[in-house]
PDB file of N, CA and C in Angstrom:
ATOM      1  N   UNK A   1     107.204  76.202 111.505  1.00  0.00           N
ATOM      2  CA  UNK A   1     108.458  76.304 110.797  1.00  0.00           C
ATOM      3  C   UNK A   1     108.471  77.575 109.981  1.00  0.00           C
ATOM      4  N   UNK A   2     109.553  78.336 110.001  1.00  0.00           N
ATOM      5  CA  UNK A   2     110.195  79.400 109.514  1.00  0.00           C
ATOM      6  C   UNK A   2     109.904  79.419 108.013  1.00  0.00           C
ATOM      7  N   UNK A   3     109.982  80.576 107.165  1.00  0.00           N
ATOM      8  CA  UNK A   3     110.725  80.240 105.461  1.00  0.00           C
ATOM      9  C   UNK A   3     111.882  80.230 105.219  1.00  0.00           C
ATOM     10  N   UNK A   4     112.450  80.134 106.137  1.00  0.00           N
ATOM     11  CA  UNK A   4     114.172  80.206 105.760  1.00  0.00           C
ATOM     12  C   UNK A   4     114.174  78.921 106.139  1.00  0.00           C
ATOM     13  N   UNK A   5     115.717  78.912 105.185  1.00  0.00           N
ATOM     14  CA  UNK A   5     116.640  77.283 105.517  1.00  0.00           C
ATOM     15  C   UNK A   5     117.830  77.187 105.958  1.00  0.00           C
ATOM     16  N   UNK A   6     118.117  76.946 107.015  1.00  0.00           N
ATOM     17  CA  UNK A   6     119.710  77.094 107.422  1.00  0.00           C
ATOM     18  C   UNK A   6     120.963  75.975 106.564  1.00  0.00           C
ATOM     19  N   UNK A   7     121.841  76.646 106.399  1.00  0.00           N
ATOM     20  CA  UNK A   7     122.983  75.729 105.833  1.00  0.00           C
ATOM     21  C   UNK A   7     123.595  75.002 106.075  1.00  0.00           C
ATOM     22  N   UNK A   8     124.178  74.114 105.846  1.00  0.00           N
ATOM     23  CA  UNK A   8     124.741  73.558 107.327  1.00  0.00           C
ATOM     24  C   UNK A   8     126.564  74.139 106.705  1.00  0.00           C
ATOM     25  N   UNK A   9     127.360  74.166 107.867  1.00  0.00           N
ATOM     26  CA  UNK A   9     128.501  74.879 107.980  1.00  0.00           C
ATOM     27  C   UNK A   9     128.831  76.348 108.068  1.00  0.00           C
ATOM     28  N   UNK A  10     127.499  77.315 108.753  1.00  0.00           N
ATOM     29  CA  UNK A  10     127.481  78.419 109.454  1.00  0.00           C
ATOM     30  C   UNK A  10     127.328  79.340 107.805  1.00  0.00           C
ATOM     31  N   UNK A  11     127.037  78.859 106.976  1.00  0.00           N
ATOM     32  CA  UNK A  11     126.996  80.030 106.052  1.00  0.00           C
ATOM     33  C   UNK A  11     125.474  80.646 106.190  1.00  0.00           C
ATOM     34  N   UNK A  12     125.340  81.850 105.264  1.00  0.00           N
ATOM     35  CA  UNK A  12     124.094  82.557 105.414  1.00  0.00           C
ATOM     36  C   UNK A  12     122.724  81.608 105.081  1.00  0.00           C
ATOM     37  N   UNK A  13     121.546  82.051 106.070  1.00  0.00           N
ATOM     38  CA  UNK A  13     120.671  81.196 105.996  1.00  0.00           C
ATOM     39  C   UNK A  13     119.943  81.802 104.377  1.00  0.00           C
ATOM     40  N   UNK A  14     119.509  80.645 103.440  1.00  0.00           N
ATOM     41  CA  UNK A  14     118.824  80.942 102.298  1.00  0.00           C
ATOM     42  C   UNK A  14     117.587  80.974 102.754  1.00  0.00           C
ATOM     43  N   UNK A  15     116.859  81.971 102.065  1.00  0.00           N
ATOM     44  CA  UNK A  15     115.435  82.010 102.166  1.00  0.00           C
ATOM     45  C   UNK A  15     114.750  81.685 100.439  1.00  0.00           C
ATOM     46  N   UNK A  16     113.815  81.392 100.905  1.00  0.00           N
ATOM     47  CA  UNK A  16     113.053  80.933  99.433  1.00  0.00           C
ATOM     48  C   UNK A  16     112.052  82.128  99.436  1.00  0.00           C
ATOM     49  N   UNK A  17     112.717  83.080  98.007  1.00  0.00           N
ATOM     50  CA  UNK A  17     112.020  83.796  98.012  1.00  0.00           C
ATOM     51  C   UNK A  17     110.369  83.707  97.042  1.00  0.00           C
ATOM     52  N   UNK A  18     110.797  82.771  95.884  1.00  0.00           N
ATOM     53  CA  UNK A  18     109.501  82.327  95.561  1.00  0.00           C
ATOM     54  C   UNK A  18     108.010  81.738  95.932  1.00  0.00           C
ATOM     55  N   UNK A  19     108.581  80.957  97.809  1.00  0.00           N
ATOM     56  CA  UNK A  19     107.659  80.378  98.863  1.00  0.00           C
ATOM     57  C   UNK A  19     107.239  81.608  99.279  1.00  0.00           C
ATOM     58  N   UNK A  20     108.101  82.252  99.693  1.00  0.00           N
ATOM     59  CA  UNK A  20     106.981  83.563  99.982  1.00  0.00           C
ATOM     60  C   UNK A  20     106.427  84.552  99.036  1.00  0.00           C
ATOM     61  N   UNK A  21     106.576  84.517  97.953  1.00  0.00           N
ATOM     62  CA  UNK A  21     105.689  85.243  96.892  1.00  0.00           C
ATOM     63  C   UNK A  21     104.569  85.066  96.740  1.00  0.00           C
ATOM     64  N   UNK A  22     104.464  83.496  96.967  1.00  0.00           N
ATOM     65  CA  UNK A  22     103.710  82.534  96.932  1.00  0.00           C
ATOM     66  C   UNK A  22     102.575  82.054  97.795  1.00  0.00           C
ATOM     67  N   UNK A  23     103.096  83.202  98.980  1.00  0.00           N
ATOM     68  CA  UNK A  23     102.307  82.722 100.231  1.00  0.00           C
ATOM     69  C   UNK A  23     101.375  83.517 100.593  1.00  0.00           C
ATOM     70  N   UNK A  24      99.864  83.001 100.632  1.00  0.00           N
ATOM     71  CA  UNK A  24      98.894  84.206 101.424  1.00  0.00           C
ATOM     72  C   UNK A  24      99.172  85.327 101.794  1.00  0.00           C
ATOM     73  N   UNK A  25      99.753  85.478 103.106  1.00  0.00           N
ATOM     74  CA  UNK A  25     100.156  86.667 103.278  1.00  0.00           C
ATOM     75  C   UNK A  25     100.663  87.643 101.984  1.00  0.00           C
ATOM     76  N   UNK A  26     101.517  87.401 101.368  1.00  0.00           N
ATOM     77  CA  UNK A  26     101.893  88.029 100.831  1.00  0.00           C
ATOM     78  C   UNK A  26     101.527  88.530  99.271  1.00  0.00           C
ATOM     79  N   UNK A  27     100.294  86.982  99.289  1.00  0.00           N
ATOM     80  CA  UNK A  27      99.255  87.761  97.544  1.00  0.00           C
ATOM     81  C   UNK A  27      98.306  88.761  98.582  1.00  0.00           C
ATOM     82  N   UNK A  28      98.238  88.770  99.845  1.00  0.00           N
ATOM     83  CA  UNK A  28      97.208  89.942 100.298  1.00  0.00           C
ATOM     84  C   UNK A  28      98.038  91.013 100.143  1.00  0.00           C
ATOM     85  N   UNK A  29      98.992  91.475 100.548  1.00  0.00           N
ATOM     86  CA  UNK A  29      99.590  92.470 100.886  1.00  0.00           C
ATOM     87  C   UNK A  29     100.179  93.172  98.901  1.00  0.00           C
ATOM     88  N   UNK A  30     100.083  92.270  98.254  1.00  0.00           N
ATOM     89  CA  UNK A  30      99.970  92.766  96.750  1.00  0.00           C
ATOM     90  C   UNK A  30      98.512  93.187  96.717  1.00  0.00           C
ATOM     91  N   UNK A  31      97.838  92.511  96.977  1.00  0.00           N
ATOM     92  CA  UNK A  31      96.152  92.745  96.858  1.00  0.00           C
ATOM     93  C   UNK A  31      95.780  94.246  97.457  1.00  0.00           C
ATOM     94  N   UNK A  32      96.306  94.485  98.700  1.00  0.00           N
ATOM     95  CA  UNK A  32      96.124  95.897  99.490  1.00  0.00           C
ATOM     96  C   UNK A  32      96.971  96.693  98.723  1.00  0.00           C
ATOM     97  N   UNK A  33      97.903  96.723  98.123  1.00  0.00           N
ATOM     98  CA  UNK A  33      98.548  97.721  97.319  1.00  0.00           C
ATOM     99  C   UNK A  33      98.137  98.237  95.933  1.00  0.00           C
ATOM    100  N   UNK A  34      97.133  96.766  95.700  1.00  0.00           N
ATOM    101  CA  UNK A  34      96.680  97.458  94.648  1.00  0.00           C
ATOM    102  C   UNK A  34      95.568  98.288  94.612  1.00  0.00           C
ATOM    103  N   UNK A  35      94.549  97.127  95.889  1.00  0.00           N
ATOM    104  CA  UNK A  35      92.982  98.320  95.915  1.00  0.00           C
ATOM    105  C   UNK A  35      93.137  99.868  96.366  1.00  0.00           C
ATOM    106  N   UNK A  36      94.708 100.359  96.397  1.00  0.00           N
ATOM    107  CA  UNK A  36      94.615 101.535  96.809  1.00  0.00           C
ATOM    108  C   UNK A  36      95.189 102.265  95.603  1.00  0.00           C
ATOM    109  N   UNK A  37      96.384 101.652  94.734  1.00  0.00           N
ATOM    110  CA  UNK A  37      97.366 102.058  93.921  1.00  0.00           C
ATOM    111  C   UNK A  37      96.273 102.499  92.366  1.00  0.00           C
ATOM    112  N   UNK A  38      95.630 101.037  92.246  1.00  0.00           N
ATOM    113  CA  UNK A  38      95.383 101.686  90.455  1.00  0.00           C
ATOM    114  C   UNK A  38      93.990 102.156  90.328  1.00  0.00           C
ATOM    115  N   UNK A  39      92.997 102.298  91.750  1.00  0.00           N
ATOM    116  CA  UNK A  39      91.896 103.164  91.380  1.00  0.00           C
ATOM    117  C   UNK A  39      92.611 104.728  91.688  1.00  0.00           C
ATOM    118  N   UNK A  40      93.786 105.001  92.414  1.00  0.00           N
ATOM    119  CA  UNK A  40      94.139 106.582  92.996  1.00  0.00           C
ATOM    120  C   UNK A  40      94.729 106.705  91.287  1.00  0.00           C
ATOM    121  N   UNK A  41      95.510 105.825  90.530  1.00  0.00           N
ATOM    122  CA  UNK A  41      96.605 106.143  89.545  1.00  0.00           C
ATOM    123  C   UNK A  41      95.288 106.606  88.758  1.00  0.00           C
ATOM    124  N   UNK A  42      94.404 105.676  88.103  1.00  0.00           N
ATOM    125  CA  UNK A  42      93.251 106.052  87.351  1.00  0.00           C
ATOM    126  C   UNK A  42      92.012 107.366  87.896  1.00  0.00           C
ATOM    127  N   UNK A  43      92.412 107.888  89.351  1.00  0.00           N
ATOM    128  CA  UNK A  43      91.619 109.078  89.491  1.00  0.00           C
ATOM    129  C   UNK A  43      92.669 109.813  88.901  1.00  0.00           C
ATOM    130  N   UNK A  44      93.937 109.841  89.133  1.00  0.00           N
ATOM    131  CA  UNK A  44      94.320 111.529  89.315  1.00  0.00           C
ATOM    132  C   UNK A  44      95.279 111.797  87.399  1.00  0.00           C
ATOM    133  N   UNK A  45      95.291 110.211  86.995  1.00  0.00           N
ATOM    134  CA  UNK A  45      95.358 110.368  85.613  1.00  0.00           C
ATOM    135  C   UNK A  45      94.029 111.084  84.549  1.00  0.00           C
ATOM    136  N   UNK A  46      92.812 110.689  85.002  1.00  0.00           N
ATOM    137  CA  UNK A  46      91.781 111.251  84.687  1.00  0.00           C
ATOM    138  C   UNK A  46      91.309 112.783  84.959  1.00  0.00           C
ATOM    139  N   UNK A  47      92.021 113.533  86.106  1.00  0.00           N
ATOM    140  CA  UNK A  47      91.817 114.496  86.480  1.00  0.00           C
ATOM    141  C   UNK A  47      92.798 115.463  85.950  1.00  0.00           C
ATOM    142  N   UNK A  48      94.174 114.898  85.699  1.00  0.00           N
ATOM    143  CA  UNK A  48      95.447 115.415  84.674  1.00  0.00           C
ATOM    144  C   UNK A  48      95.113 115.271  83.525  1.00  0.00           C
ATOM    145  N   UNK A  49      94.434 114.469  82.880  1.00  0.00           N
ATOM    146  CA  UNK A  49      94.421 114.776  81.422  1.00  0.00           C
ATOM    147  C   UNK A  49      92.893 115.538  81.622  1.00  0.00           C
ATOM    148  N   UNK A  50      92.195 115.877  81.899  1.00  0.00           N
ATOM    149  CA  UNK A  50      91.010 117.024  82.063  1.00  0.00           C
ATOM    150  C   UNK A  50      91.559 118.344  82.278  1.00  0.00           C
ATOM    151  N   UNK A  51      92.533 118.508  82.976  1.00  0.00           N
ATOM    152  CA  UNK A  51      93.186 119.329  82.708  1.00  0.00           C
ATOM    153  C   UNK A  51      94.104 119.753  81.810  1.00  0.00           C
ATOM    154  N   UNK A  52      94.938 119.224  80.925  1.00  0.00           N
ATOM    155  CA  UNK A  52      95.660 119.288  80.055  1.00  0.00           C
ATOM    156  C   UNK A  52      94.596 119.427  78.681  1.00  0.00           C
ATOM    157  N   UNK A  53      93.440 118.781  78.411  1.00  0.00           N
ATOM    158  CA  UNK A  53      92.261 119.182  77.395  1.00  0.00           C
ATOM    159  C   UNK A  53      91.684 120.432  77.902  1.00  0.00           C
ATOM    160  N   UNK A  54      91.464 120.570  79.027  1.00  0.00           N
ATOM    161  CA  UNK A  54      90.619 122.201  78.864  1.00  0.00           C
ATOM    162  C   UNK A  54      91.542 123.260  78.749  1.00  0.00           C
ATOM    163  N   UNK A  55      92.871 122.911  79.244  1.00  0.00           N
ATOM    164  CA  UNK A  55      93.810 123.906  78.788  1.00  0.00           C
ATOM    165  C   UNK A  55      94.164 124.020  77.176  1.00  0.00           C
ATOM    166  N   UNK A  56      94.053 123.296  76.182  1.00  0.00           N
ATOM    167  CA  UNK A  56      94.158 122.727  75.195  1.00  0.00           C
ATOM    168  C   UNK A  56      92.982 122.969  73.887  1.00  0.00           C
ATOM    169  N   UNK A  57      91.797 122.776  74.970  1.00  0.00           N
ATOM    170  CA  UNK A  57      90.286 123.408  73.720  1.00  0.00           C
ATOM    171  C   UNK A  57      89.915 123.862  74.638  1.00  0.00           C
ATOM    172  N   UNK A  58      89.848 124.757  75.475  1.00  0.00           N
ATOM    173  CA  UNK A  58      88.803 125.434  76.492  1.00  0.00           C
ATOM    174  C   UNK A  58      89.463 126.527  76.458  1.00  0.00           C
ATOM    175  N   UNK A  59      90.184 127.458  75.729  1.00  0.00           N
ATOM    176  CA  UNK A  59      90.619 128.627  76.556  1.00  0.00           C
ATOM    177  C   UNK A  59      89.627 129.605  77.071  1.00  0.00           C
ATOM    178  N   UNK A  60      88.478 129.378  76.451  1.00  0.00           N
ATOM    179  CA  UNK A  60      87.749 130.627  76.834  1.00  0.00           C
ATOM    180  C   UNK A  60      87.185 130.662  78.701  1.00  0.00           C
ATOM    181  N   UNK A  61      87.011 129.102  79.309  1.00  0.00           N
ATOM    182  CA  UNK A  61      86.986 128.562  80.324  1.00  0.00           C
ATOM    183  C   UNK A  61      87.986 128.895  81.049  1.00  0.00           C
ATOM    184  N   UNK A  62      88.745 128.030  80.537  1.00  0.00           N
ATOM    185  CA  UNK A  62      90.680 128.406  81.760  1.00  0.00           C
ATOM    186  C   UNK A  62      90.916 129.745  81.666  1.00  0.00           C
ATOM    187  N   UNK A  63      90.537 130.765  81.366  1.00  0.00           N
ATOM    188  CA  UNK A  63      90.670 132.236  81.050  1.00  0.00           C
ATOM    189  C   UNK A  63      89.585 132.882  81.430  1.00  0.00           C
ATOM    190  N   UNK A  64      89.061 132.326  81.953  1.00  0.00           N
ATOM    191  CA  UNK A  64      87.992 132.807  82.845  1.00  0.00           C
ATOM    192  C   UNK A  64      88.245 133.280  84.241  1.00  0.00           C
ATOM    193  N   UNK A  65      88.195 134.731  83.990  1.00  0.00           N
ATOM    194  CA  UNK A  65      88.991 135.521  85.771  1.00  0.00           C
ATOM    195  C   UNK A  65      88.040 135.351  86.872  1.00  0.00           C
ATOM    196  N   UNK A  66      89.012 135.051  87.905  1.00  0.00           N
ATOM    197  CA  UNK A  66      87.853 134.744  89.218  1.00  0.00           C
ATOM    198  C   UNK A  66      87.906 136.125  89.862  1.00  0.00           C
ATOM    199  N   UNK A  67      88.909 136.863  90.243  1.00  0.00           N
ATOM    200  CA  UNK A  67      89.107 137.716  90.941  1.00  0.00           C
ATOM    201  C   UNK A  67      90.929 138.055  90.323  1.00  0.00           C
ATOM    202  N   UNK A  68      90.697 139.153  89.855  1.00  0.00           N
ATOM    203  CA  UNK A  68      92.249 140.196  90.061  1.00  0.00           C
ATOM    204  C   UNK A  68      92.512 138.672  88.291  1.00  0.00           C
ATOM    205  N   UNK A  69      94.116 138.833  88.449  1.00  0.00           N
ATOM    206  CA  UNK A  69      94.472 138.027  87.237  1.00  0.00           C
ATOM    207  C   UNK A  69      94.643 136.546  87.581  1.00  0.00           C
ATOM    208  N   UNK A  70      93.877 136.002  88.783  1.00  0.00           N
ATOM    209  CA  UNK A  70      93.778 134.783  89.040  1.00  0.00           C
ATOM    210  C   UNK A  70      92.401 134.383  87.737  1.00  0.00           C
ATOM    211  N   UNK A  71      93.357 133.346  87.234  1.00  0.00           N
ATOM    212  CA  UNK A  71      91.655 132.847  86.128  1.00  0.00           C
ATOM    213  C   UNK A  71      91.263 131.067  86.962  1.00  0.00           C
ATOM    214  N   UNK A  72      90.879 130.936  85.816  1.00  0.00           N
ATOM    215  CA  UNK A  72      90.367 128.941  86.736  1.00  0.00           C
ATOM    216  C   UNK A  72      91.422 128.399  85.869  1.00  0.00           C
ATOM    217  N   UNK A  73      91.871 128.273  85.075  1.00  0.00           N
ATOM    218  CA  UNK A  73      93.446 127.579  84.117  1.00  0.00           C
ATOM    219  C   UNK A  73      94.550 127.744  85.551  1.00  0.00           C
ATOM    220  N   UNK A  74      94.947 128.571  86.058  1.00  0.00           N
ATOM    221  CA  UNK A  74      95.628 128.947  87.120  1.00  0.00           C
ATOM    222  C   UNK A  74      95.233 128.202  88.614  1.00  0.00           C
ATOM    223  N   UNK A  75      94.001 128.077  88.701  1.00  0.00           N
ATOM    224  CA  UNK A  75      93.333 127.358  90.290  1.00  0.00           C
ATOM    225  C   UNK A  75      93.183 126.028  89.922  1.00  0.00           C
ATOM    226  N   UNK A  76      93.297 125.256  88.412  1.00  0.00           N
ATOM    227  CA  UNK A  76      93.369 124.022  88.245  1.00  0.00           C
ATOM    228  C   UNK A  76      94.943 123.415  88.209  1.00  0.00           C
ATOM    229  N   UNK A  77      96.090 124.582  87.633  1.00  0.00           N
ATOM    230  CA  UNK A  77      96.912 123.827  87.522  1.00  0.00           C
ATOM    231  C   UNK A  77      97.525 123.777  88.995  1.00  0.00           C
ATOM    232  N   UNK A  78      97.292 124.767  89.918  1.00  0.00           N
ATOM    233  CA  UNK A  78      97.638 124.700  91.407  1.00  0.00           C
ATOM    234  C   UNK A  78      96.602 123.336  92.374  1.00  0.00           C
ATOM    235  N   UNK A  79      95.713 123.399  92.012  1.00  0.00           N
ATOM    236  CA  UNK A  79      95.119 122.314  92.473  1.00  0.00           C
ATOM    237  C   UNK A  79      95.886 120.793  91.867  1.00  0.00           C
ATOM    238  N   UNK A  80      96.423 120.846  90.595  1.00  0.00           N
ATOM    239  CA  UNK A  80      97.355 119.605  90.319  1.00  0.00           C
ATOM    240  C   UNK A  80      98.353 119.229  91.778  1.00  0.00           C
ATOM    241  N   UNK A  81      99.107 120.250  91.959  1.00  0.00           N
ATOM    242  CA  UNK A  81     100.017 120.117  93.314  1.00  0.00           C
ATOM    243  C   UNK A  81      99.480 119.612  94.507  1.00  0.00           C
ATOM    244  N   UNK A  82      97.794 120.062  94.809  1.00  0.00           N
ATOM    245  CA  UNK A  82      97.317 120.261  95.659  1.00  0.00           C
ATOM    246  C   UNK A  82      96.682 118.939  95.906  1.00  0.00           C
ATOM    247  N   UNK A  83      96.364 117.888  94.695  1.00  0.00           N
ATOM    248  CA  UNK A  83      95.759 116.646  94.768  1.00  0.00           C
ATOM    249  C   UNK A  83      97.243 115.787  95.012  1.00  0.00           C
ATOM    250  N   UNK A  84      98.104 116.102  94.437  1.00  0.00           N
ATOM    251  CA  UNK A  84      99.676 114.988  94.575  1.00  0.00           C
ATOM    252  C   UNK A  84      99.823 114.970  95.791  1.00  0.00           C
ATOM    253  N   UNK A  85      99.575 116.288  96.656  1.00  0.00           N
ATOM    254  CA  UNK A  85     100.539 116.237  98.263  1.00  0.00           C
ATOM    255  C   UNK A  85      99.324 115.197  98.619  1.00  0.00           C
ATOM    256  N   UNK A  86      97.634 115.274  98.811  1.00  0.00           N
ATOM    257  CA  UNK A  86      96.503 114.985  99.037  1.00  0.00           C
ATOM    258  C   UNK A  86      97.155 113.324  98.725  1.00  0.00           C
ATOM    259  N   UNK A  87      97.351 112.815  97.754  1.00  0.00           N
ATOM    260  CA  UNK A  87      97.308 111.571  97.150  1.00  0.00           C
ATOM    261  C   UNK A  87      98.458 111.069  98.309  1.00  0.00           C
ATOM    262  N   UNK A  88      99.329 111.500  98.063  1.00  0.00           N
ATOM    263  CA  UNK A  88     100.599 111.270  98.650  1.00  0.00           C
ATOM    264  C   UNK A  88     100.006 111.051 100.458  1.00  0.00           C
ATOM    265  N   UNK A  89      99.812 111.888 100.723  1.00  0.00           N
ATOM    266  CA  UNK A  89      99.235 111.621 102.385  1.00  0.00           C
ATOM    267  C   UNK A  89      98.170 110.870 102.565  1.00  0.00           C
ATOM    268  N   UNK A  90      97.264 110.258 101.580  1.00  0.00           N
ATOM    269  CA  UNK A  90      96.297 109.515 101.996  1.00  0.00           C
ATOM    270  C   UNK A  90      97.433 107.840 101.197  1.00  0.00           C
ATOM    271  N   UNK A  91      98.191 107.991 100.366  1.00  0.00           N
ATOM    272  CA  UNK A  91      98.745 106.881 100.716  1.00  0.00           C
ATOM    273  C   UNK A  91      99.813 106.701 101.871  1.00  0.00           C
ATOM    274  N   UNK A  92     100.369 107.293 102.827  1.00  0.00           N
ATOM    275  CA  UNK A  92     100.644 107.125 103.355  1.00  0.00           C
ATOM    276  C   UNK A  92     100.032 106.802 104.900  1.00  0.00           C
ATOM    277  N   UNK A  93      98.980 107.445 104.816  1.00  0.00           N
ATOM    278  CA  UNK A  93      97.683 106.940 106.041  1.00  0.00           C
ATOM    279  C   UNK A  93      97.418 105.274 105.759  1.00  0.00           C
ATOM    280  N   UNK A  94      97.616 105.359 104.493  1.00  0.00           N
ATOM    281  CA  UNK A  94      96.998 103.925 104.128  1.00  0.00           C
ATOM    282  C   UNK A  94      97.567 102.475 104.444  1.00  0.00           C
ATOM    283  N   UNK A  95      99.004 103.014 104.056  1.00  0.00           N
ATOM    284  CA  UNK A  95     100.612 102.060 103.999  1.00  0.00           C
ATOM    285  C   UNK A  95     100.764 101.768 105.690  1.00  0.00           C
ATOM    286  N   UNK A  96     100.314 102.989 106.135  1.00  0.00           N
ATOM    287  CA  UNK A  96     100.594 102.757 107.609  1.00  0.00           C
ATOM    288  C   UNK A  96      99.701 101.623 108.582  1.00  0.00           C
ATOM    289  N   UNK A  97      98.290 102.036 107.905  1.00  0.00           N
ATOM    290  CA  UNK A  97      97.244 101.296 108.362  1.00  0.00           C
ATOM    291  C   UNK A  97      96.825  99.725 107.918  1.00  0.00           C
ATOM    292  N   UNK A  98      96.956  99.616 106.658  1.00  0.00           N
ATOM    293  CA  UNK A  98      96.931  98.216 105.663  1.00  0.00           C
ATOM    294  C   UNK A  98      98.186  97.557 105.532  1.00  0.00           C
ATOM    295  N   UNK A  99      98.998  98.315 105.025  1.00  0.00           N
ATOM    296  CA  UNK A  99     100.141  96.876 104.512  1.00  0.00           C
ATOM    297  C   UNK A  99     101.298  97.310 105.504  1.00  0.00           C
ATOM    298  N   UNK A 100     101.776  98.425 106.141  1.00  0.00           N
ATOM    299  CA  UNK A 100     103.088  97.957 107.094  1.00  0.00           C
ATOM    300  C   UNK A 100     102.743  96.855 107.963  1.00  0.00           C
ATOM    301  N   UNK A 101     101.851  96.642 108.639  1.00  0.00           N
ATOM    302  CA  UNK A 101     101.227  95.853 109.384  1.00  0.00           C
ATOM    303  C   UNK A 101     101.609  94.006 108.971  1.00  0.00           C
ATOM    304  N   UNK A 102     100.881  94.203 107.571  1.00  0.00           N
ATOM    305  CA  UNK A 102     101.648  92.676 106.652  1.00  0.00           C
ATOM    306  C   UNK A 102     103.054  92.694 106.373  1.00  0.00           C
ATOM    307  N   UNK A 103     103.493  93.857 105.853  1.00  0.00           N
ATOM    308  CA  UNK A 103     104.779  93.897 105.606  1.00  0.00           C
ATOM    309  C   UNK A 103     105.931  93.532 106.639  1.00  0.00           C
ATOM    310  N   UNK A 104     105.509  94.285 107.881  1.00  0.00           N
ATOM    311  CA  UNK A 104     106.080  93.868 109.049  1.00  0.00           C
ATOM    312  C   UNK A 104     106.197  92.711 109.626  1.00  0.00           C
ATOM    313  N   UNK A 105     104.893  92.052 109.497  1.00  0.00           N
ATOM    314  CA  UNK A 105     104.426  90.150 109.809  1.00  0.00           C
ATOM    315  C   UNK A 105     105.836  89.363 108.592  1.00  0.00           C
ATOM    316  N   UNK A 106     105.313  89.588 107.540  1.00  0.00           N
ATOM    317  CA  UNK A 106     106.333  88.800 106.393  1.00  0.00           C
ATOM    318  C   UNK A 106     107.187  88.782 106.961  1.00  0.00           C
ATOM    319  N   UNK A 107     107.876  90.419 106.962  1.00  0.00           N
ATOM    320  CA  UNK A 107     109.019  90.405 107.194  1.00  0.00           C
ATOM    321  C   UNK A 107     109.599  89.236 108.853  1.00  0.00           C
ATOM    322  N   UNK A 108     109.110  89.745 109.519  1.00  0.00           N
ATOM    323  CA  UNK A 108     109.312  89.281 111.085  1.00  0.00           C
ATOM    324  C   UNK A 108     109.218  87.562 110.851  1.00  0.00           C
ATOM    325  N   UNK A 109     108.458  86.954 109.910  1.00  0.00           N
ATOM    326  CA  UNK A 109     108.445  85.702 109.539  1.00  0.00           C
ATOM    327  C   UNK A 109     109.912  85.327 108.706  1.00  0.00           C
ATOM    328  N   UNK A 110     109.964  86.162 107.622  1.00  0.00           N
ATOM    329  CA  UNK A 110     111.660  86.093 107.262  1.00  0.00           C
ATOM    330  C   UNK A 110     112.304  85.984 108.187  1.00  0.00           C
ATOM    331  N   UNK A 111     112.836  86.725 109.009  1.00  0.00           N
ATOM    332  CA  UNK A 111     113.662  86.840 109.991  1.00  0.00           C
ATOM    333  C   UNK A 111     113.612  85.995 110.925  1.00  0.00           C
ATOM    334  N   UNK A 112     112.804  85.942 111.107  1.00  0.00           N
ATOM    335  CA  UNK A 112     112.489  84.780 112.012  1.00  0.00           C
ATOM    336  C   UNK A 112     112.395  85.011 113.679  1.00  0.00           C
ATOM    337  N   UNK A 113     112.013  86.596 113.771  1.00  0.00           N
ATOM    338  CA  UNK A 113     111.414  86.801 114.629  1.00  0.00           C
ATOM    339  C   UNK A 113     110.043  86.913 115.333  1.00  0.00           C
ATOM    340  N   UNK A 114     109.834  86.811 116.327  1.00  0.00           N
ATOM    341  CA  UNK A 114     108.954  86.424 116.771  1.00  0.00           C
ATOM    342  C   UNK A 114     107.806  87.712 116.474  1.00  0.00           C
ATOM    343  N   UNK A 115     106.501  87.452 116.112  1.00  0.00           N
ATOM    344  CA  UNK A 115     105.458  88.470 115.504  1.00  0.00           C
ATOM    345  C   UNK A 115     105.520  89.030 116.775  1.00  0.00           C
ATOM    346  N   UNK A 116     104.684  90.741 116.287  1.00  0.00           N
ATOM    347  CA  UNK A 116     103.524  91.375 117.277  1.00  0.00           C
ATOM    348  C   UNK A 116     102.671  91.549 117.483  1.00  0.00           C
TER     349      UNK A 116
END
């Protein structure tokens, strides 16, 4: 049996959305969002505020020339961009591989179509 409930007199079928909040599937698929979500939020928060302190008490560091008027203050705050796209594409490797997969099942169980 489905999670939906049909009405009787052709109106829209209700679904119980609390049964499925509720349901395995779907504390996993919170569970996979998180083992990926708040250790990446807690790396790249830790790596932004390291940067925002050495820019802050380090000038003599971040002002440190590598070559020509490139210093390391300059190759850290470009590396900020450079970890977001990074973050961004490894969650999306991830979403693709872990939870569309559940997301898709739920869903296809809502609907009440038949899985793949």
């Amino acid at each position: 049996m489905g999670s939906t409930e049909q009405d009787i007199g052709g109106a829209e079928p209700q679904t119980d959305w609390e049964q499925i909040q509720g349901s395995p599937e779907f504390t996993d698929l919170r569970r996979r969002l998180r083992v990926f979500v708040f250790p990446m939020t807690a790396l790249f928060l830790v790596w932004y505020l390291l940067y925002v302190l050495l820019a802050d008490y380090a000038h003599g560091f971040m002002g440190t020339k590598l070559f020509g008027n490139i210093t390391v203050g300059l190759v850290f705050g470009l590396l900020q961009f450079v970890s977001t796209f990074v973050i961004t594409g490894l969650y999306v490797r991830y979403a693709n591989r872990k939870l569309d997969p559940v997301a898709d099942s739920i869903r296809a169980e809502i609907e009440g179509e038949p899985r793949r």
